[in-house]
N, C-alpha and C. Protein backbone atom coordinates (compact mmCIF):
# COMPACT_ATOMS: atom_id res chain seq x y z
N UNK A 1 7.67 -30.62 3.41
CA UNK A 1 8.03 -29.55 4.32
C UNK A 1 7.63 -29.93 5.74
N UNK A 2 8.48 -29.75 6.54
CA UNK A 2 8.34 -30.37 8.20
C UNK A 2 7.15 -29.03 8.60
N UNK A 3 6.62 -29.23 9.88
CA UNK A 3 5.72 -28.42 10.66
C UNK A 3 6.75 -27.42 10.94
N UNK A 4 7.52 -27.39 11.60
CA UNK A 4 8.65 -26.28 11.71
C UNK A 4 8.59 -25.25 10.74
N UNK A 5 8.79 -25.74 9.53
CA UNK A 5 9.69 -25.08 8.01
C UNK A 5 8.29 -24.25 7.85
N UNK A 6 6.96 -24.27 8.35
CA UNK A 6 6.10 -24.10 7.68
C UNK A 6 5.34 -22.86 9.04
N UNK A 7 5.69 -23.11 9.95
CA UNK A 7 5.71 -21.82 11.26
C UNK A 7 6.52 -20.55 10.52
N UNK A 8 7.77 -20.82 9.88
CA UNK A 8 8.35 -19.66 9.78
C UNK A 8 8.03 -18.86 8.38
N UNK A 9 7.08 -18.92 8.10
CA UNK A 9 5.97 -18.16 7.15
C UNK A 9 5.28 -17.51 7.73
N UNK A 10 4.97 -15.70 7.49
CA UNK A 10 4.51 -15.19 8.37
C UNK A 10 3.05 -15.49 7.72
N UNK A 11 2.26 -15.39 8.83
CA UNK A 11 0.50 -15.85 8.49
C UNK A 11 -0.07 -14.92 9.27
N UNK A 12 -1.49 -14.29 8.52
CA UNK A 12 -2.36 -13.78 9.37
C UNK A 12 -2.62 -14.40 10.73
N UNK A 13 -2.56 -13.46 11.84
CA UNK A 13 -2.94 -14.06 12.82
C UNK A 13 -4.35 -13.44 13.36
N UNK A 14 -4.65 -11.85 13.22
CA UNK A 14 -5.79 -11.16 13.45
C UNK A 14 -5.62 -10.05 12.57
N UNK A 15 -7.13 -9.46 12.34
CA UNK A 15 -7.69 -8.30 12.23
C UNK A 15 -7.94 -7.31 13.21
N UNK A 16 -8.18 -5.96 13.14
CA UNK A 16 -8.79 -4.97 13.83
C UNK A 16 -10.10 -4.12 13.32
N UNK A 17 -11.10 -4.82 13.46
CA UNK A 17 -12.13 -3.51 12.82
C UNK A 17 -12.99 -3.00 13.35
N UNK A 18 -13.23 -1.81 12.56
CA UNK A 18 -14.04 -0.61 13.43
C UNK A 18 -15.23 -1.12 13.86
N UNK A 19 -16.32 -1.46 13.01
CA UNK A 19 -17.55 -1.55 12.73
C UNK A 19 -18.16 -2.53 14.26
N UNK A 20 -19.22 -1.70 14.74
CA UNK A 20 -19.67 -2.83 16.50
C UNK A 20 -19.69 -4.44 16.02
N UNK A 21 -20.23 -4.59 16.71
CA UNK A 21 -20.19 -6.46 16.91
C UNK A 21 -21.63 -6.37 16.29
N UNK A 22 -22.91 -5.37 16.30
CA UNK A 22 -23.75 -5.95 16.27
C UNK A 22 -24.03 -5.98 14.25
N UNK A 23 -23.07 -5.14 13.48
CA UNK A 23 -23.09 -5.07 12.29
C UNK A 23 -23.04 -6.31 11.84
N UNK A 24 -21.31 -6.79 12.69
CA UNK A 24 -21.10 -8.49 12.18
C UNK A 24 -22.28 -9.33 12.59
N UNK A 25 -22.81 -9.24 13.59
CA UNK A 25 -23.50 -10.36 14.28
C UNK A 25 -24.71 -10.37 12.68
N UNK A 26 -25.26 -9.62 12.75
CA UNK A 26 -26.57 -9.33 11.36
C UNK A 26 -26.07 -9.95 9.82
N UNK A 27 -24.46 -10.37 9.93
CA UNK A 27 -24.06 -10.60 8.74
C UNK A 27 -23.90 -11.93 9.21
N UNK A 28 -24.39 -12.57 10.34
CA UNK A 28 -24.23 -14.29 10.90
C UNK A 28 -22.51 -14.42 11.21
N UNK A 29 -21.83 -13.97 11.98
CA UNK A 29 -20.79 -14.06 12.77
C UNK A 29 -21.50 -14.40 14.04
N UNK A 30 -21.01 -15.00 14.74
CA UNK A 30 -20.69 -15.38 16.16
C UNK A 30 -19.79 -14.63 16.80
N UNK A 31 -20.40 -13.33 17.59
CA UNK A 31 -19.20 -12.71 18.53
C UNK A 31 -19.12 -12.66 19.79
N UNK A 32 -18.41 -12.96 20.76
CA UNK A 32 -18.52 -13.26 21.62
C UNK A 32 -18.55 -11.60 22.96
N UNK A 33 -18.80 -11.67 23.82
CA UNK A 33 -19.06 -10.76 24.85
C UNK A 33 -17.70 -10.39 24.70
N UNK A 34 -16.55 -10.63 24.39
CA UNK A 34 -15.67 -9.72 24.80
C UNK A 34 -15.22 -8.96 23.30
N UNK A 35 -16.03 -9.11 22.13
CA UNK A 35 -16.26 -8.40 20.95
C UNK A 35 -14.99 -9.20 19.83
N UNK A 36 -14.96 -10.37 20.49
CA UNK A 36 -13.87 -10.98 18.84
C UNK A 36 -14.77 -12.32 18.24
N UNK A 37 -14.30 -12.29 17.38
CA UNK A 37 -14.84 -13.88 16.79
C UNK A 37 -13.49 -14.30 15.81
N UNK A 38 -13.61 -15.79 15.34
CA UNK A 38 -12.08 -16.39 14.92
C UNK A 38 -13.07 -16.88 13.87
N UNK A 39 -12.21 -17.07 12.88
CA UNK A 39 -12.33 -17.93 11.44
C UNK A 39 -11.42 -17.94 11.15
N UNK A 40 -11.28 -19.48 11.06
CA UNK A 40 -10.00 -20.31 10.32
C UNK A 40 -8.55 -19.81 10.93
N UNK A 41 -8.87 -19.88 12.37
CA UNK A 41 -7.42 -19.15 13.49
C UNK A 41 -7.51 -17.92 13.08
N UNK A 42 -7.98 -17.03 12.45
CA UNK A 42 -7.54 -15.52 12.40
C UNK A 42 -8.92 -14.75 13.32
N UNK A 43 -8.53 -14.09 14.64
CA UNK A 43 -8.62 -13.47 15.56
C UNK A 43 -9.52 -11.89 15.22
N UNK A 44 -10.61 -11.89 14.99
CA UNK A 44 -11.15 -10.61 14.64
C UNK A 44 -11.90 -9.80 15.56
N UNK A 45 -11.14 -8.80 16.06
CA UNK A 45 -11.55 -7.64 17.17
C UNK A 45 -12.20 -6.33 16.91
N UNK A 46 -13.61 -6.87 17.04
CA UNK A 46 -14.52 -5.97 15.89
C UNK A 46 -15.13 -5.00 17.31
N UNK A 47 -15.50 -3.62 16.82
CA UNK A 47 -15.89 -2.24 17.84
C UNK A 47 -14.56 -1.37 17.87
N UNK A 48 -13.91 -1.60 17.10
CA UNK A 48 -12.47 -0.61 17.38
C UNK A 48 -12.39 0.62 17.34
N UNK A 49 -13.31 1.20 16.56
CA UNK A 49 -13.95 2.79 16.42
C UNK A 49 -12.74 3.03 14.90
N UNK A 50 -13.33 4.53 14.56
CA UNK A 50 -12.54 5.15 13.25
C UNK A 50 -13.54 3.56 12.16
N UNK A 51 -12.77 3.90 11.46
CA UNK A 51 -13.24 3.31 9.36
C UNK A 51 -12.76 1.77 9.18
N UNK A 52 -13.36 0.99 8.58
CA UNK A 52 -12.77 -0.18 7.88
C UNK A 52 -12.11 -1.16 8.94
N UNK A 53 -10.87 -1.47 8.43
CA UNK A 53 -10.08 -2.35 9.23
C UNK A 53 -8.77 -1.49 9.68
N UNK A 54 -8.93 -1.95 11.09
CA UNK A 54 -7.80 -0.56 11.33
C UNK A 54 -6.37 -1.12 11.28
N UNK A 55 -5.79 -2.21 11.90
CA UNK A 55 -4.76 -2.99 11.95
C UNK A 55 -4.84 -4.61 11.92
N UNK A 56 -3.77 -4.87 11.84
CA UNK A 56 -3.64 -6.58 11.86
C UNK A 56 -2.61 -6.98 12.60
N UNK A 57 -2.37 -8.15 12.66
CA UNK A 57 -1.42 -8.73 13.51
C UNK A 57 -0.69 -10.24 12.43
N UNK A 58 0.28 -10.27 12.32
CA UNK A 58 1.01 -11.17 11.17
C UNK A 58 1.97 -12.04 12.62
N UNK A 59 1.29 -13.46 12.52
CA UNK A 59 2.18 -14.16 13.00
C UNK A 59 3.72 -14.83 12.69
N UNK A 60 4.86 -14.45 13.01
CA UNK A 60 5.95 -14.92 12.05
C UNK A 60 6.57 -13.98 11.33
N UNK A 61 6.36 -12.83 11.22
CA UNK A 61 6.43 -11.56 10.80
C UNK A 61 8.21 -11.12 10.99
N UNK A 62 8.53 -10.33 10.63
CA UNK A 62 10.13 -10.21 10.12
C UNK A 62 10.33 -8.47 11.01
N UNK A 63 11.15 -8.13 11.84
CA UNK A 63 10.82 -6.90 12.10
C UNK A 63 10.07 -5.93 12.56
N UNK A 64 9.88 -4.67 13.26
CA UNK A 64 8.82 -4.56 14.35
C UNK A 64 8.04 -3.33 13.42
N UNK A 65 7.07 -3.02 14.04
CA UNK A 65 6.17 -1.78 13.65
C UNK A 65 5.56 -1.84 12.41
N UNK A 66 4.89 -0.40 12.10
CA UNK A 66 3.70 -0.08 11.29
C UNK A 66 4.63 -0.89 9.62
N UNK A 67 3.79 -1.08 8.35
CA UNK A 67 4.52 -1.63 7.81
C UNK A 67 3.46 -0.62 6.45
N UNK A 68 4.61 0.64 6.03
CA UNK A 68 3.89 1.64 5.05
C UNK A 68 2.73 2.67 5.59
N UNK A 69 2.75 2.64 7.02
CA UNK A 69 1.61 3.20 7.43
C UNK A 69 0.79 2.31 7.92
N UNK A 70 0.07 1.12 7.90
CA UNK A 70 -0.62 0.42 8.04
C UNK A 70 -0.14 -0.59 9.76
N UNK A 71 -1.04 -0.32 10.06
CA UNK A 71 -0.60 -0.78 11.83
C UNK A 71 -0.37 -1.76 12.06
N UNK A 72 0.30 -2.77 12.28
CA UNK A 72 0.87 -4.14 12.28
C UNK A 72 1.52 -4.38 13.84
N UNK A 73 1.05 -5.61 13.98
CA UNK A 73 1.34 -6.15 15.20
C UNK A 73 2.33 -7.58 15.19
N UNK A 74 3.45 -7.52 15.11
CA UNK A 74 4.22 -9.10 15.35
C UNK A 74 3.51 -10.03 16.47
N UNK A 75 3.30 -11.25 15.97
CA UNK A 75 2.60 -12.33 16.99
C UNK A 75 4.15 -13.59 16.75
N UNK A 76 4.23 -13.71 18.39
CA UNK A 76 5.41 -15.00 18.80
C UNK A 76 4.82 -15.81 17.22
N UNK A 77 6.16 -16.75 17.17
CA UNK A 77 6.03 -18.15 16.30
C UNK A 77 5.60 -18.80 17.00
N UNK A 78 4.23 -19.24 16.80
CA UNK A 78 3.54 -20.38 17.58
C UNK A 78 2.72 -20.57 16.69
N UNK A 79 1.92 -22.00 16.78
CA UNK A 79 1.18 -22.23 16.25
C UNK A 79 -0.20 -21.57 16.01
N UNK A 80 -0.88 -21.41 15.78
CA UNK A 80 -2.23 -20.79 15.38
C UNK A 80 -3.31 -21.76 16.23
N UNK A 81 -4.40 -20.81 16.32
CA UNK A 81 -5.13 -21.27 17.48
C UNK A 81 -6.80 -22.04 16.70
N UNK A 82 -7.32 -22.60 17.07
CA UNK A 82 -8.34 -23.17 16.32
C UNK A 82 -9.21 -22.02 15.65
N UNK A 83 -10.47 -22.88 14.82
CA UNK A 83 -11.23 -22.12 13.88
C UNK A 83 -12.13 -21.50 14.77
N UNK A 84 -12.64 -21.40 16.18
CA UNK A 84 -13.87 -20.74 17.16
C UNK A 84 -14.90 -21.09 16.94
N UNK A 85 -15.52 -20.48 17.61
CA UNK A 85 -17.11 -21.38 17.64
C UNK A 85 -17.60 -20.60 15.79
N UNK A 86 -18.62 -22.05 15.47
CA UNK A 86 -19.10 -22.05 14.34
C UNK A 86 -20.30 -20.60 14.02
N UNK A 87 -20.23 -20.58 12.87
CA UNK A 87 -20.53 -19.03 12.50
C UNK A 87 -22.10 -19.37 11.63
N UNK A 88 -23.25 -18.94 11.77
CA UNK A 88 -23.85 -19.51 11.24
C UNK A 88 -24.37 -19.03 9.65
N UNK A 89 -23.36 -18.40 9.24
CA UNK A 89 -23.26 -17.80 7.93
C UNK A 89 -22.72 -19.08 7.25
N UNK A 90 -22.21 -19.84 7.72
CA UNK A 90 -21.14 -20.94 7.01
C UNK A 90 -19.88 -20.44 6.50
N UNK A 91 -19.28 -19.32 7.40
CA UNK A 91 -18.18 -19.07 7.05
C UNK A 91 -16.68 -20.12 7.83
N UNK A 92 -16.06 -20.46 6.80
CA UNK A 92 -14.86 -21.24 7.01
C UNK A 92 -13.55 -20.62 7.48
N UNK A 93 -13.17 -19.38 6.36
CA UNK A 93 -11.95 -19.13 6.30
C UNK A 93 -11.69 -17.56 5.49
N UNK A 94 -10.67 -16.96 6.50
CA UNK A 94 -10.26 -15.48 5.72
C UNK A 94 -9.69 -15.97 4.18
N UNK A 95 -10.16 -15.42 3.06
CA UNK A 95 -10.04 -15.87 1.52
C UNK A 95 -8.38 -15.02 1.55
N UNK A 96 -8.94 -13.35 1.73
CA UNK A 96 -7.86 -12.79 0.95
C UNK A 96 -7.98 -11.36 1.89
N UNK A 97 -7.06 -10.59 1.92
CA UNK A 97 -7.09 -9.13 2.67
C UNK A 97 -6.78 -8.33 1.66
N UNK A 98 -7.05 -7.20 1.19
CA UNK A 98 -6.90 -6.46 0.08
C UNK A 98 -6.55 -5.03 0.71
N UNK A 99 -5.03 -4.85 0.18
CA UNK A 99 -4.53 -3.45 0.83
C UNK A 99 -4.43 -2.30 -1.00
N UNK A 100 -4.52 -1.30 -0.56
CA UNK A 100 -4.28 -0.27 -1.90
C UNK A 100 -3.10 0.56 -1.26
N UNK A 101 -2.48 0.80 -2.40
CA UNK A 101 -1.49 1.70 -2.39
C UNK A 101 -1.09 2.87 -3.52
N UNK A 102 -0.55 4.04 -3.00
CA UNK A 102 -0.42 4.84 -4.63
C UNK A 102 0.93 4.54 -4.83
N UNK A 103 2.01 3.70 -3.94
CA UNK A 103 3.25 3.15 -4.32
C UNK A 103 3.50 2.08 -4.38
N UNK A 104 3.11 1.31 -5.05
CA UNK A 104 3.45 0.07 -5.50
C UNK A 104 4.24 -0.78 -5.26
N UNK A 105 5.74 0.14 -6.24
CA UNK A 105 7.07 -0.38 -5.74
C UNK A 105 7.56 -0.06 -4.53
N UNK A 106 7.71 0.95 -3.59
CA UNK A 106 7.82 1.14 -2.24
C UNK A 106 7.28 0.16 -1.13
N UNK A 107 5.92 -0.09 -1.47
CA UNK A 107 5.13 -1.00 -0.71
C UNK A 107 5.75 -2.98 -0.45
N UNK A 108 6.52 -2.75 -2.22
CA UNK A 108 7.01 -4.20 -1.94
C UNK A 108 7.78 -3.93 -1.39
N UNK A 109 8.74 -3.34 -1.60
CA UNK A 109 10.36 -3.05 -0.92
C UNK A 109 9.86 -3.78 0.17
N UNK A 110 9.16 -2.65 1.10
CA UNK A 110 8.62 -2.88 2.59
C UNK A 110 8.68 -4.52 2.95
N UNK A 111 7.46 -4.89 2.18
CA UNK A 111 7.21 -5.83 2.19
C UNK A 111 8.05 -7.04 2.03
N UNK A 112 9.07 -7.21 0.63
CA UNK A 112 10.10 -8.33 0.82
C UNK A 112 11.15 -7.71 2.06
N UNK A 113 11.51 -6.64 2.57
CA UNK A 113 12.53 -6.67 3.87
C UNK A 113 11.90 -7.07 4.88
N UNK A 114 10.58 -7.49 5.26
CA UNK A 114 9.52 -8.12 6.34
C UNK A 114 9.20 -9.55 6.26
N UNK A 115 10.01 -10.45 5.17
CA UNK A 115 9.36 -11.40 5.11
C UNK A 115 8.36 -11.74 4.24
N UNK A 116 7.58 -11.14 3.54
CA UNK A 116 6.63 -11.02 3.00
C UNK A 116 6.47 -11.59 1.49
N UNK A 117 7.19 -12.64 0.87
CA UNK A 117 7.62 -12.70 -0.16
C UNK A 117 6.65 -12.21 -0.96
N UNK A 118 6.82 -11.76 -2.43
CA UNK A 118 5.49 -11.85 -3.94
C UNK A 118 5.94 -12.70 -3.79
N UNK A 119 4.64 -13.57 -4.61
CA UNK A 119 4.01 -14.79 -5.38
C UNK A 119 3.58 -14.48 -6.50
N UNK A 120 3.08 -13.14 -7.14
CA UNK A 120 2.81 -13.44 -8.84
C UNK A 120 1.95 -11.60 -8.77
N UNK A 121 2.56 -11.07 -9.82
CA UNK A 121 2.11 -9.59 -10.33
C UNK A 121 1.10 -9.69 -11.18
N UNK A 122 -0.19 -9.33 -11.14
CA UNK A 122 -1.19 -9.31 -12.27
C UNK A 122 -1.34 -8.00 -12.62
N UNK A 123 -1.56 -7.53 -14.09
CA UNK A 123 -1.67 -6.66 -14.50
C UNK A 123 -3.50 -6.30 -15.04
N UNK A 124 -3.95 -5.81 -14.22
CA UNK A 124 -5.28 -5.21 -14.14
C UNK A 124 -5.64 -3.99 -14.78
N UNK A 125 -5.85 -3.93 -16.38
CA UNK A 125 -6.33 -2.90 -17.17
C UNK A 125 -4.27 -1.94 -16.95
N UNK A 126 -4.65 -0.72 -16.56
CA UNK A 126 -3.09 0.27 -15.95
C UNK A 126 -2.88 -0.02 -14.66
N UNK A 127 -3.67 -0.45 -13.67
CA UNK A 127 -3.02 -0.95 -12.29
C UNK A 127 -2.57 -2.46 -12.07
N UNK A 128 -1.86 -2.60 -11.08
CA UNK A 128 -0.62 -3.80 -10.72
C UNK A 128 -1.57 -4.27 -9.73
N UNK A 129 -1.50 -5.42 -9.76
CA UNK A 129 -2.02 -6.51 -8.67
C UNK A 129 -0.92 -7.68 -7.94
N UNK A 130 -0.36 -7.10 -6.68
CA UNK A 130 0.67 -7.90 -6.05
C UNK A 130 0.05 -8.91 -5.26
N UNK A 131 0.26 -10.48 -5.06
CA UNK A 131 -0.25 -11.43 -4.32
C UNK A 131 0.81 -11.89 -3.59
N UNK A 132 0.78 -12.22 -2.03
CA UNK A 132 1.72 -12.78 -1.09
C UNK A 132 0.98 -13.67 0.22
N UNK A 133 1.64 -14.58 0.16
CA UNK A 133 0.98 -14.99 1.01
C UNK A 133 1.24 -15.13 2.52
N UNK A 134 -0.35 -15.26 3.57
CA UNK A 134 -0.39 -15.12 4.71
C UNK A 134 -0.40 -16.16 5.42
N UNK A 135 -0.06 -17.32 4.95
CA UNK A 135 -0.72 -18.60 5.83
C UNK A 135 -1.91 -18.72 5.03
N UNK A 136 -2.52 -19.52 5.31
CA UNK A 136 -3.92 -20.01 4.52
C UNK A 136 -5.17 -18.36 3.63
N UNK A 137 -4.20 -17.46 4.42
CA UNK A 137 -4.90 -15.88 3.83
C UNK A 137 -3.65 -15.10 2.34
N UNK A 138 -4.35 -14.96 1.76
CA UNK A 138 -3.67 -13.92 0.72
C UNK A 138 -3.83 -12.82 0.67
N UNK A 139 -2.62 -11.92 0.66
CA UNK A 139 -2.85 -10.68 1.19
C UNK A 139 -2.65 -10.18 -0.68
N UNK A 140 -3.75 -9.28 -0.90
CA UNK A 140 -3.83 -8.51 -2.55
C UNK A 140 -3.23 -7.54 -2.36
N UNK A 141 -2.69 -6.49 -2.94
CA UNK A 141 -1.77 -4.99 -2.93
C UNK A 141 -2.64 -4.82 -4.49
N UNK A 142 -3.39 -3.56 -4.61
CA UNK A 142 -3.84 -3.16 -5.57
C UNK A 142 -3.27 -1.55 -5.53
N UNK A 143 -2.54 -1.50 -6.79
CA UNK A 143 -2.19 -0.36 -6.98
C UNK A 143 -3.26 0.47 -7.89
N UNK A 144 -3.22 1.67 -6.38
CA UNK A 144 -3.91 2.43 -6.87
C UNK A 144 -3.41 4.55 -6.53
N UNK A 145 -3.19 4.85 -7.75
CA UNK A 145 -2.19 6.15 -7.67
C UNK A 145 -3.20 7.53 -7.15
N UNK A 146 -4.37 7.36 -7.36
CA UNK A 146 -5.08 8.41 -6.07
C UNK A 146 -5.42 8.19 -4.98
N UNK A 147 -5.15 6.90 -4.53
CA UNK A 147 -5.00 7.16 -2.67
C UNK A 147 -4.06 7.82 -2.18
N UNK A 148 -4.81 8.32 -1.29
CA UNK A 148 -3.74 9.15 -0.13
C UNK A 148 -2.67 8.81 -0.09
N UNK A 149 -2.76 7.80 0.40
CA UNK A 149 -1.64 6.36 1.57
C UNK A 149 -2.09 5.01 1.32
N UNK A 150 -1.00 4.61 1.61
CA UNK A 150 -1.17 2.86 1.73
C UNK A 150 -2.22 2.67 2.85
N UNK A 151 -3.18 1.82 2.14
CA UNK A 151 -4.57 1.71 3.52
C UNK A 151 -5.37 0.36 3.43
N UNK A 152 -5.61 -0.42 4.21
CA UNK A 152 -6.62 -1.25 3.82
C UNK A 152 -7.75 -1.16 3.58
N UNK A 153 -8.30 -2.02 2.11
CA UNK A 153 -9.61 -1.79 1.78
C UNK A 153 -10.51 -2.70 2.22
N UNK A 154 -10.30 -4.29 2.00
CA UNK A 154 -11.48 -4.91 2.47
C UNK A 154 -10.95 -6.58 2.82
N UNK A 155 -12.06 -7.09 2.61
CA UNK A 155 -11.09 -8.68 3.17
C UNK A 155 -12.54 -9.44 2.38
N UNK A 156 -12.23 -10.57 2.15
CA UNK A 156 -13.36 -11.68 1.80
C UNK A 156 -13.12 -12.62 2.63
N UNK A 157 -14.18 -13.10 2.86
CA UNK A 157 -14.49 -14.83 3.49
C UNK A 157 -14.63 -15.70 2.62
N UNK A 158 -14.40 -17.22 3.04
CA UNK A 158 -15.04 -18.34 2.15
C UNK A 158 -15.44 -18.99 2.76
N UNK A 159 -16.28 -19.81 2.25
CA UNK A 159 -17.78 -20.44 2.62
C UNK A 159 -18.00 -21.43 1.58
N UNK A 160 -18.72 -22.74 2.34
CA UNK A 160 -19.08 -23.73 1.46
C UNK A 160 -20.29 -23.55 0.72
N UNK A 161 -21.37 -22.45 1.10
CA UNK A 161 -22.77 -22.19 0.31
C UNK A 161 -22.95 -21.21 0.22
N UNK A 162 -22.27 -20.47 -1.11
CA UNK A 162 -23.27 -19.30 -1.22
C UNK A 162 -24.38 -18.81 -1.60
N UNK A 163 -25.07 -19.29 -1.85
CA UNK A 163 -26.31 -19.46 -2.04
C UNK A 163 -26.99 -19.33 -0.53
N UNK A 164 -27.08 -20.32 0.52
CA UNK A 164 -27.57 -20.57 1.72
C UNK A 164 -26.97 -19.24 2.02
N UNK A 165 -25.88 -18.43 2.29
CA UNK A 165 -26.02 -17.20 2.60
C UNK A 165 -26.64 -16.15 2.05
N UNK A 166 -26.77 -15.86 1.21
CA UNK A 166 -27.82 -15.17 0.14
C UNK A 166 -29.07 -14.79 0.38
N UNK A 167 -29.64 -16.43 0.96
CA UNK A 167 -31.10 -17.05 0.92
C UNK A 167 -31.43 -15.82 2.62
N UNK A 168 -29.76 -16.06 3.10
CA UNK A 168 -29.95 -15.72 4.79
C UNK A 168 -29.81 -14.57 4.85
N UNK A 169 -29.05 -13.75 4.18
CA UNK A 169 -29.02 -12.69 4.18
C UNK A 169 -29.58 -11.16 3.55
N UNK A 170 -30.41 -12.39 2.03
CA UNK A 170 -31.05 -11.21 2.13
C UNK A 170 -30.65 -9.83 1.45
N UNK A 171 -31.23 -8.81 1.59
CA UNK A 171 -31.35 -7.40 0.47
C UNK A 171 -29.33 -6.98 1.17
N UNK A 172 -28.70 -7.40 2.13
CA UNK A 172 -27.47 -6.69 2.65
C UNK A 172 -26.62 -7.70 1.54
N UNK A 173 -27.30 -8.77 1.17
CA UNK A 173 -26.10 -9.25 0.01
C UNK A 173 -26.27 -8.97 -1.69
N UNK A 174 -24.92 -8.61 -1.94
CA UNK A 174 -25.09 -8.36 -3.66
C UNK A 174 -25.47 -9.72 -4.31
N UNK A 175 -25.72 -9.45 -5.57
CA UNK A 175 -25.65 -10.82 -6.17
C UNK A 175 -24.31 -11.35 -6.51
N UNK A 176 -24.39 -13.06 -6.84
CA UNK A 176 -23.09 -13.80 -6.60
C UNK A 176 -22.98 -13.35 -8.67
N UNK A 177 -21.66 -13.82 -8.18
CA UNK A 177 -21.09 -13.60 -9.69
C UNK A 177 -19.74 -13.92 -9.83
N UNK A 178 -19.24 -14.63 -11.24
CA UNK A 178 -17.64 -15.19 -11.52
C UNK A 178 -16.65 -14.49 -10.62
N UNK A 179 -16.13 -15.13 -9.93
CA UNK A 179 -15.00 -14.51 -9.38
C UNK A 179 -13.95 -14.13 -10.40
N UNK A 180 -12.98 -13.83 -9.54
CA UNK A 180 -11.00 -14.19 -10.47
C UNK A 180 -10.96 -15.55 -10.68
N UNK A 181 -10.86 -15.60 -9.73
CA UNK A 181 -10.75 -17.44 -9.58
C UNK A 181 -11.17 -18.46 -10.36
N UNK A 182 -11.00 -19.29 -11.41
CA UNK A 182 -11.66 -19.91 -11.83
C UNK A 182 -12.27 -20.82 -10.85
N UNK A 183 -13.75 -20.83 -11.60
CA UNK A 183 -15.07 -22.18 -11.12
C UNK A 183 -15.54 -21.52 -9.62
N UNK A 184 -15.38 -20.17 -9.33
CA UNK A 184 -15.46 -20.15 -7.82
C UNK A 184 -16.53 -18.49 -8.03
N UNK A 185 -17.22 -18.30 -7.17
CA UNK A 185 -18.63 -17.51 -7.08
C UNK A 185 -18.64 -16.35 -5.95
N UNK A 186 -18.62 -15.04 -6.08
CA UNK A 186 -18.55 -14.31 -5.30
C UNK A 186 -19.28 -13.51 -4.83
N UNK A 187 -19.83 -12.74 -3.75
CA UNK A 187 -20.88 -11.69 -4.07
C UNK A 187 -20.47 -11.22 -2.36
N UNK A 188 -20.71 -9.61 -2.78
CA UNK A 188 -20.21 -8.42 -1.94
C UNK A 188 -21.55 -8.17 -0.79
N UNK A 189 -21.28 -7.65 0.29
CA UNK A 189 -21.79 -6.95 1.18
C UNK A 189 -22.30 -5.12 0.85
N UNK A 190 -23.74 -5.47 1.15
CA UNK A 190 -24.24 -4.27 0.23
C UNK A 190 -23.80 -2.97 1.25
N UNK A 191 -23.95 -1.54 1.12
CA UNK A 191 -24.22 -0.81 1.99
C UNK A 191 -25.02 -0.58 2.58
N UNK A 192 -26.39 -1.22 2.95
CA UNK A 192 -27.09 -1.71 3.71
C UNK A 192 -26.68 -1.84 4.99
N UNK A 193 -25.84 -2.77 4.93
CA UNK A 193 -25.39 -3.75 6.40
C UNK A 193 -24.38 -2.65 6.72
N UNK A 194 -24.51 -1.63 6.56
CA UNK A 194 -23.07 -0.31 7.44
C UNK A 194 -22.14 -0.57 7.88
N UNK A 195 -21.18 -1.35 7.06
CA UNK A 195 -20.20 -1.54 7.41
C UNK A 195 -19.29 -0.20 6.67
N UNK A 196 -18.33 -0.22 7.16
CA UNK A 196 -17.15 0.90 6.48
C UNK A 196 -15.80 0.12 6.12
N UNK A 197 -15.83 -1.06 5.74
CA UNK A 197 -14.94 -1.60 4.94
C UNK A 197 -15.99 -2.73 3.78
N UNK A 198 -15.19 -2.40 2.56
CA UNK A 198 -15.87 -3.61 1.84
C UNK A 198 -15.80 -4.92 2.47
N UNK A 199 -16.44 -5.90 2.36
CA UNK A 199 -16.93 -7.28 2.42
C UNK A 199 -17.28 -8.09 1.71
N UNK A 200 -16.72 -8.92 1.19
CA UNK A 200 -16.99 -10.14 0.50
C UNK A 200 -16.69 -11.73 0.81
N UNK A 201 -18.02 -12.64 -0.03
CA UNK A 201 -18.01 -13.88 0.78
C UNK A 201 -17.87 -14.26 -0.44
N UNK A 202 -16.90 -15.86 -0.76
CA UNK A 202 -16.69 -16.35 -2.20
C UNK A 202 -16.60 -18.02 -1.35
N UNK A 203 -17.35 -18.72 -2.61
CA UNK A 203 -17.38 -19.70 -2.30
C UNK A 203 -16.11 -20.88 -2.75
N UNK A 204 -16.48 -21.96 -2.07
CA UNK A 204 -14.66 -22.70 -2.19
C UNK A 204 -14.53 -23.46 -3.46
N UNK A 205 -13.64 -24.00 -3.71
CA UNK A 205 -13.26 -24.18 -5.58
C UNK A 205 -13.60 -25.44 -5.68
């Protein structure tokens, strides 16, 4: 596949989240004075006020506006911008973004008329697990029939040591444990560290 063929895949380009800079900074992010920090090119504009993650921005993206409710920003086809200054958590790269929905099938619709192709339906106990991908990020769709609305829930990082984060972080991290993933190790952000979106760091395969 040429560099070209491979631009016109829409890819995470940024996040929006509520939570100040100084929550991330305590979880070993690097944020800079004007309140963003980058991992693995994706653009995170943390102090936004309100809950969780408020919007994103999809580079390559198919069509304009909110996409199910969820605030979306089209970014030009251009290339993606480097990984930013180093994070001393040892974080590398956005793993996965995890959206819920109580419509499932509606949500794809959306989603394949945007570009957005599925990649593979998992069936989780009675709920559906949709995977698509973002560029080096995978975006999850977990169906779930008592939410409100289609909303985002959380996002994971990956990292070459989890353990060394653990060691660093301390009572705000859960313990690591089997991912999905085969051979690969995960462990959540406690409520401790006050954040208002879940958090998770999984280590690389």
């Amino acid at each position: 596949m040429t560099g070209d063929a491979a631009l016109r895949r829409p890819e995470l380009a940024g996040l929006e989240l509520a939570d100040p800079a100084a929550r991330w900074q305590a979880l070993g992010f690097t944020v800079g004075e004007d309140g963003r920090f980058t991992v693995g090119g994706v653009v995170m504009e943390v102090g936004r006020g309100g809950r969780g993650i408020t919007g994103w921005a999809i580079r390559g993206l198919s069509g304009d506006g909110a996409i199910d409710g969820l605030a979306t920003e089209g970014v030009e086809l251009a290339a993606p911008g480097d990984g930013g200054a180093p994070h001393p958590n040892g974080v590398l790269a956005v793993d996965h973004v995890v959206v819920v929905t109580p419509a499932f099938d509606r949500l794809s619709a959306v989603l394949d008329a945007r570009g957005l192709t599925l990649r593979r339906v998992r069936q989780a106990g009675e709920r559906r697990q949709g995977f698509r991908r973002l560029g080096p990020t995978i975006m999850e769709i977990v169906e779930a029939p008592e939410a409100d609305a289609t909303a985002f829930w959380g996002l994971t990082f990956t990292l070459a040591d989890l353990g060394a984060l653990a060691a660093r972080l301390g009572p705000l991290l859960g313990e690591a444990r089997d991912a999905v993933q085969p051979g690969r190790r995960i462990a959540t952000v406690r409520r401790e560290a006050g954040l208002s979106t879940a958090v998770a760091f999984m280590d690389l395969e």
